[in-house]
Protein backbone atom coordinates (compact mmCIF):
# COMPACT_ATOMS: atom_id res chain seq x y z
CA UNK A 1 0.00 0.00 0.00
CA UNK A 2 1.28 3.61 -0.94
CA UNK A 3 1.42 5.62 2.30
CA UNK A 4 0.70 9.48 1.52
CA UNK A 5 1.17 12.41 3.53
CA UNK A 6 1.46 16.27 3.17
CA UNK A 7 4.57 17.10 1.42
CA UNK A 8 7.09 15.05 3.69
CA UNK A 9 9.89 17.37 3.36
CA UNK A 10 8.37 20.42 4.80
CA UNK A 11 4.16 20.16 5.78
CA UNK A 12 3.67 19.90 9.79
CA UNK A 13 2.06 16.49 8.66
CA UNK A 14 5.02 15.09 6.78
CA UNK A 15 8.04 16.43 8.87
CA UNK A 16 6.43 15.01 12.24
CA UNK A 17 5.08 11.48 9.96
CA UNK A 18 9.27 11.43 8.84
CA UNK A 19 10.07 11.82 12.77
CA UNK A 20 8.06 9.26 14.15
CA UNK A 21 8.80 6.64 11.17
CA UNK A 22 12.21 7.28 12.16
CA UNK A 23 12.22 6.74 15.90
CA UNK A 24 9.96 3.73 15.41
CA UNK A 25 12.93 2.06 12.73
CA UNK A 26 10.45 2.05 10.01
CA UNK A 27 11.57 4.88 8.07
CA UNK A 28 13.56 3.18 5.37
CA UNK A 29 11.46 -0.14 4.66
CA UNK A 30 8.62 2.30 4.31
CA UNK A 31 10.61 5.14 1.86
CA UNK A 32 9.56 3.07 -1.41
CA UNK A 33 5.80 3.13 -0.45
CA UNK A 34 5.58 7.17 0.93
CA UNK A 35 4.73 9.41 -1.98
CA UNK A 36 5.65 13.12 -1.47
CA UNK A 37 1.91 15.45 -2.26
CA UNK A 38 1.46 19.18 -1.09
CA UNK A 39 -1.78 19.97 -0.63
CA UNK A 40 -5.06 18.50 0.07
CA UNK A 41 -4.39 14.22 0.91
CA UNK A 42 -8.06 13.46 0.81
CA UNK A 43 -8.16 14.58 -2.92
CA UNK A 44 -5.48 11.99 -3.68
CA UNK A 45 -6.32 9.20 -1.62
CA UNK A 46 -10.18 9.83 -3.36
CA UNK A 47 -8.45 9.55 -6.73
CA UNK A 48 -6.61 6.76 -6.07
CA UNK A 49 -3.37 7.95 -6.07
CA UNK A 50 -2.91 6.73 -2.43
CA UNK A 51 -4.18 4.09 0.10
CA UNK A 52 -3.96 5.28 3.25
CA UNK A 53 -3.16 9.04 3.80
CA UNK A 54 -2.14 11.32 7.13
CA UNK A 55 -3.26 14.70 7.52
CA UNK A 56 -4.91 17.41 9.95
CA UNK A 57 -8.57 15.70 11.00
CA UNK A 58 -9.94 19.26 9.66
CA UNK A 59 -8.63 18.79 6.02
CA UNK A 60 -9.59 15.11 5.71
CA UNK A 61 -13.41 15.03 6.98
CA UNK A 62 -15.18 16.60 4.64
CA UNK A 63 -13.14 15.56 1.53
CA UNK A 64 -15.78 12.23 -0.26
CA UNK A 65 -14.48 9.68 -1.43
CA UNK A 66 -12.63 8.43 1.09
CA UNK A 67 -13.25 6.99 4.85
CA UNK A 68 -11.79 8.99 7.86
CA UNK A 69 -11.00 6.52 10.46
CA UNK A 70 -9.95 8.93 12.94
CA UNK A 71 -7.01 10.88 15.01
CA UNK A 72 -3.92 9.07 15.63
CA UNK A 73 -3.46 7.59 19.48
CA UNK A 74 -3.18 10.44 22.12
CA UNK A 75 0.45 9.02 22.80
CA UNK A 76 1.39 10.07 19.03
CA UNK A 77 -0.42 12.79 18.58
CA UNK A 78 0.81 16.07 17.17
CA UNK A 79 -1.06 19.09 18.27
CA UNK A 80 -1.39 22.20 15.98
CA UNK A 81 -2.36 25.24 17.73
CA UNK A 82 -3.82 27.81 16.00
CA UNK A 83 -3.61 32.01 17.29
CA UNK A 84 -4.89 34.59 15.73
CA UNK A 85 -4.71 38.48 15.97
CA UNK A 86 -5.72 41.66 14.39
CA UNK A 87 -3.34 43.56 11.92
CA UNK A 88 -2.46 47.25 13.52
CA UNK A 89 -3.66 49.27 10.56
CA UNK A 90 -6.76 46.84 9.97
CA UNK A 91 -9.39 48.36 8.52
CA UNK A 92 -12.43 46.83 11.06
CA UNK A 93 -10.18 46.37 14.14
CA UNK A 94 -13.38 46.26 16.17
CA UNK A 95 -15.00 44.01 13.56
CA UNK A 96 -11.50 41.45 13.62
CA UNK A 97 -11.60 41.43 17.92
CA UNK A 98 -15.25 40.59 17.55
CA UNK A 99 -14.69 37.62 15.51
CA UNK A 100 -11.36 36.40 17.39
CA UNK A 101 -13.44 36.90 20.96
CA UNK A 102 -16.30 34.82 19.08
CA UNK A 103 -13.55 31.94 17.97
CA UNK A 104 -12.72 31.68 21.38
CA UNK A 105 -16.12 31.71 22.80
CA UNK A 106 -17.98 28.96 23.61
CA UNK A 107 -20.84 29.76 20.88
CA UNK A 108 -18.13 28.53 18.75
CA UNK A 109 -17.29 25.15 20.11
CA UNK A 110 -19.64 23.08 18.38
CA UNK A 111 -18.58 24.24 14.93
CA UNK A 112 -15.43 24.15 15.88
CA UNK A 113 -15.91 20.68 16.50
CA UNK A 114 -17.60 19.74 13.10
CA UNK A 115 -14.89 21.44 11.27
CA UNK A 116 -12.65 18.95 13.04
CA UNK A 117 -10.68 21.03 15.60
CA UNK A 118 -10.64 20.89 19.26
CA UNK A 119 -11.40 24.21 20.88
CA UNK A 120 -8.45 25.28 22.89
């Protein structure tokens, strides 16, 4: 089976799938079966391009096609953490602080959620 993950050489997916294939000996039996994609790994495990794929939860559960069968174990898990703030010559400061105190509210959990994310 092909193995497919965010562009191994520099995507938060690939570098930290390169690190743990390392630590766990794998890395080199496995080498012939990664293939290297930037951008979306749903698309190209929907084409066919790919049998099993590793990516953020967000960018894989809406993508058909394909099955999500879930995060990887707690104990390997990679956490991304998103942050956001408001540029200093933005044109709707007040408008940008409204939607970052929304984000953070929790209103926003549950879609938060559904989009695959964990609020923080």
């Amino acid at each position: 089976s092909d193995v497919c993950s965010s562009d191994l050489a520099a995507g938060p997916s690939g570098v930290y799938l390169s690190g743990l294939f390392q630590k766990w000996g794998i890395a080199d039996e496995l080498k012939p079966k990664i293939k290297q994609s930037p951008g979306q790994i749903g698309d190209v495990l929907a084409r066919g391009g790919a049998e099993i794929g590793f990516q953020q939860v967000s960018e894989l559960i809406a993508v058909k096609g394909i099955t999500y069968l879930g995060p990887l174990p707690d104990d390997i898990q990679l956490i991304t953490v998103f942050s956001g703030g408001v540029h200093s010559q933005a044109k709707n400061p007040a408008g940008a602080a409204a939607l970052l105190k929304f984000l953070t509210s929790p209103d926003a959990v549950r879609a938060i959620r559904k989009a695959g994310m964990e609020p923080g």
